[in-house]
Every structure is written in structure tokens, then in C-alpha cells.
C-alpha atoms as a PDB file:
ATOM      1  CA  UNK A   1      62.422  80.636 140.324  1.00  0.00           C
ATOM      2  CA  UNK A   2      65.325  78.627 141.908  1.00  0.00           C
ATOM      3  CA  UNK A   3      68.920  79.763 141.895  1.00  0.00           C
ATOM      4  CA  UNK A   4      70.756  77.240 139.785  1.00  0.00           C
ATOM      5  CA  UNK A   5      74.476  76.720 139.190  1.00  0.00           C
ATOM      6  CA  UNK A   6      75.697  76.097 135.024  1.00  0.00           C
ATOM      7  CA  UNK A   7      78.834  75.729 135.177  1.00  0.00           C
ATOM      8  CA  UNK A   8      82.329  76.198 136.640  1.00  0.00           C
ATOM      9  CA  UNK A   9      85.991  76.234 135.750  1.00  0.00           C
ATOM     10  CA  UNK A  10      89.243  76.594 137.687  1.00  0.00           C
ATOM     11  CA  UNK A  11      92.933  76.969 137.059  1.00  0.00           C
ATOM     12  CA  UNK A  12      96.279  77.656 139.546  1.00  0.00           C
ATOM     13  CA  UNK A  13      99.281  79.616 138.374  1.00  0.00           C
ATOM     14  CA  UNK A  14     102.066  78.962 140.523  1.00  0.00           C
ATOM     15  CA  UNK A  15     104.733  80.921 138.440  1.00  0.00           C
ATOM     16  CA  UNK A  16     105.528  84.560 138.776  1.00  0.00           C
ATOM     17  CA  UNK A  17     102.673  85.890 136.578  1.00  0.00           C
ATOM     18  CA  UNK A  18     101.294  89.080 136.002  1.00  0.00           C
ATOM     19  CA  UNK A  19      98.070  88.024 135.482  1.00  0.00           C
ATOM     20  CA  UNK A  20      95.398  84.748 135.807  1.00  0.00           C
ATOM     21  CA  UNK A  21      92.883  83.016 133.390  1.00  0.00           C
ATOM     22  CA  UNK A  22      90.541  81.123 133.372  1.00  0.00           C
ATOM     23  CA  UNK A  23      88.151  79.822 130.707  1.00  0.00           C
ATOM     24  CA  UNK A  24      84.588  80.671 130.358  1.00  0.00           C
ATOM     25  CA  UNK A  25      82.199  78.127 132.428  1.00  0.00           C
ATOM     26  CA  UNK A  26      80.031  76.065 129.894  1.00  0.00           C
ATOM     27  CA  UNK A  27      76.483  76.744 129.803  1.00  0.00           C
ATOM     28  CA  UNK A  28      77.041  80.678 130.323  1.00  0.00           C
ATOM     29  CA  UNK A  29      74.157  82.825 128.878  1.00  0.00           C
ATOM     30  CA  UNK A  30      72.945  86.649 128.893  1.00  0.00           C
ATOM     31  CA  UNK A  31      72.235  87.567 131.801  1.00  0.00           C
ATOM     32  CA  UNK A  32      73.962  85.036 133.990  1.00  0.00           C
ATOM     33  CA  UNK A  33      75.724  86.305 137.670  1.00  0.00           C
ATOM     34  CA  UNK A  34      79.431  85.423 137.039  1.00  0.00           C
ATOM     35  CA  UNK A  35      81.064  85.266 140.357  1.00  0.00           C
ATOM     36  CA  UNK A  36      85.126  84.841 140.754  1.00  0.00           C
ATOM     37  CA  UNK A  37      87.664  83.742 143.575  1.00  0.00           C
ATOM     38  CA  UNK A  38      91.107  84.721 142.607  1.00  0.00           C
ATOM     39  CA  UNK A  39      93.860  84.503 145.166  1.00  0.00           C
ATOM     40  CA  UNK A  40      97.382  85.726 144.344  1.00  0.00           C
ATOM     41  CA  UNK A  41     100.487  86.504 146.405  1.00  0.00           C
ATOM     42  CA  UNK A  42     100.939  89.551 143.880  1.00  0.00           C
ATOM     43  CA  UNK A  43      99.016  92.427 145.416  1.00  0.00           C
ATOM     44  CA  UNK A  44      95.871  93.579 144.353  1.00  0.00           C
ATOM     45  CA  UNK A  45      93.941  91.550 141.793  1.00  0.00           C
ATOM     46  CA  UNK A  46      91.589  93.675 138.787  1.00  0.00           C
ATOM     47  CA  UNK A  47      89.634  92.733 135.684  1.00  0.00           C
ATOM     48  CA  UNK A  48      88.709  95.226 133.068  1.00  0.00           C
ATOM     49  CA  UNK A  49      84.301  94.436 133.206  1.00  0.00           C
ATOM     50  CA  UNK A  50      84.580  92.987 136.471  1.00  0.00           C
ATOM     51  CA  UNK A  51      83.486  94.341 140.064  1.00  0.00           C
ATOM     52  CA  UNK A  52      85.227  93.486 143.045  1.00  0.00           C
ATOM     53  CA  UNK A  53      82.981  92.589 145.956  1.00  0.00           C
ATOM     54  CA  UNK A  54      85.680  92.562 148.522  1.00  0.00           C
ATOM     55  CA  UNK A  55      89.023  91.159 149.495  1.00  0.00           C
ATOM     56  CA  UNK A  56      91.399  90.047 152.258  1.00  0.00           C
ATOM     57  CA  UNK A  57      94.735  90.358 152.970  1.00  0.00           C
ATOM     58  CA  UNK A  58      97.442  88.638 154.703  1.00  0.00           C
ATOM     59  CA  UNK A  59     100.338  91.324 154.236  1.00  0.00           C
ATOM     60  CA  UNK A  60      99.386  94.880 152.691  1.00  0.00           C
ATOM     61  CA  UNK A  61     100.652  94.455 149.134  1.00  0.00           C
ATOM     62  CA  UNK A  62     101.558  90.865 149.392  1.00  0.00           C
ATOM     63  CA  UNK A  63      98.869  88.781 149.195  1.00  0.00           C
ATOM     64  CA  UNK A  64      95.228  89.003 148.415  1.00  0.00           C
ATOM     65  CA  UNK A  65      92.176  86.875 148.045  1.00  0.00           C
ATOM     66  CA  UNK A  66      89.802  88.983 145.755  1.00  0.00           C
ATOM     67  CA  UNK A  67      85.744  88.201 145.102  1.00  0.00           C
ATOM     68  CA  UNK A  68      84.884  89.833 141.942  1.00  0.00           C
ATOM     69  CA  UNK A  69      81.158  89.572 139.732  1.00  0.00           C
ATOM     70  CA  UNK A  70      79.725  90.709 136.256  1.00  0.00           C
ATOM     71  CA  UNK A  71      76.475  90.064 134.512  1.00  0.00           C
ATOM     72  CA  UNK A  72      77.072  87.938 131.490  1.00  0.00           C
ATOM     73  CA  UNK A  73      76.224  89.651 128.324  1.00  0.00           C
ATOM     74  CA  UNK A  74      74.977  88.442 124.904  1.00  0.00           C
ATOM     75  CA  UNK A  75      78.451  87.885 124.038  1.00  0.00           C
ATOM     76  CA  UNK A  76      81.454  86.855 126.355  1.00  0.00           C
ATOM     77  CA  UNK A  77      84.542  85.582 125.846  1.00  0.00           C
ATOM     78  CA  UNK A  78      85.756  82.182 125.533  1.00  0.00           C
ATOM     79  CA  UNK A  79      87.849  83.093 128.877  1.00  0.00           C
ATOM     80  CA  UNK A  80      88.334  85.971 131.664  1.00  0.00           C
ATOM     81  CA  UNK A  81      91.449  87.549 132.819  1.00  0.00           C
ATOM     82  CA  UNK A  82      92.797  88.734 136.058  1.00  0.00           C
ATOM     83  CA  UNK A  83      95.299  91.441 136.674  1.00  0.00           C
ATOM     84  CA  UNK A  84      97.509  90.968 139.617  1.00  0.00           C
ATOM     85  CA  UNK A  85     100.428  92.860 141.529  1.00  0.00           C
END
């Protein structure tokens, strides 16, 4: 079986925020590897259902680039938020 990408979606936030989202890529089904960049200049970033791979950081506490994955289930939201700072 090949490994085939649905769907994507993107947005920037360049105000102070306390958190990022992003809508729900089309084409999403049960069982489907969600995988998410988030960058922010806030500190750490989290998501409640979400597990964070790994992360760099330019300045401890100041900015970090954050991989994060979950395994879609039968029923997701319409979009995913991202804790930061």
C-alpha cells in the first residue's frame, strides 16, 4: 500500500497570541497520521490529543519550532489548536 498525502492546510499568526489554529485538512478520515509544524517565538508549543515528536530552539524559552502527530479518529474537529508560550 503506498503512502499518500489528502490534504493540507496552513495559517501564520504574526500577533502576540497565545495560541495557533489551523483548520482541519480536507479529505481527513479515521485512522489518518496527522502530522504538524508549528513555529512560534512564544516558548514551548502543546496541543491537548497531540504528541510532540521533537523540537528546536533558537533561545531557551524564546523560540521554538515544534513537530507534533495524532491518529485521526472517527470524529475530529473542523480545526486543531496549538498552545504556545
Amino acid at each position: 500500500m503506498a503512502i499518500a498525502q489528502r490534504g493540507s492546510t496552513t495559517n501564520a499568526k504574526t500577533a502576540s497570541a497565545n495560541s495557533i489554529s489551523c483548520s482541519k485538512p480536507t479529505g481527513v478520515v479515521s485512522g489518518d497520521l496527522l502530522l504538524a509544524l508549528v513555529t512560534s517565538n512564544d516558548g514551548t508549543i502543546t496541543s491537548s490529543g497531540w504528541t510532540r515528536l521533537g523540537h528546536g530552539s533558537g533561545q531557551p524559552d524564546l523560540f521554538d519550532s515544534t513537530w507534533l502527530y495524532k491518529i485521526a479518529g472517527g470524529s475530529e474537529p473542523s480545526s486543531y489548536s496549538f498552545a504556545t508560550g
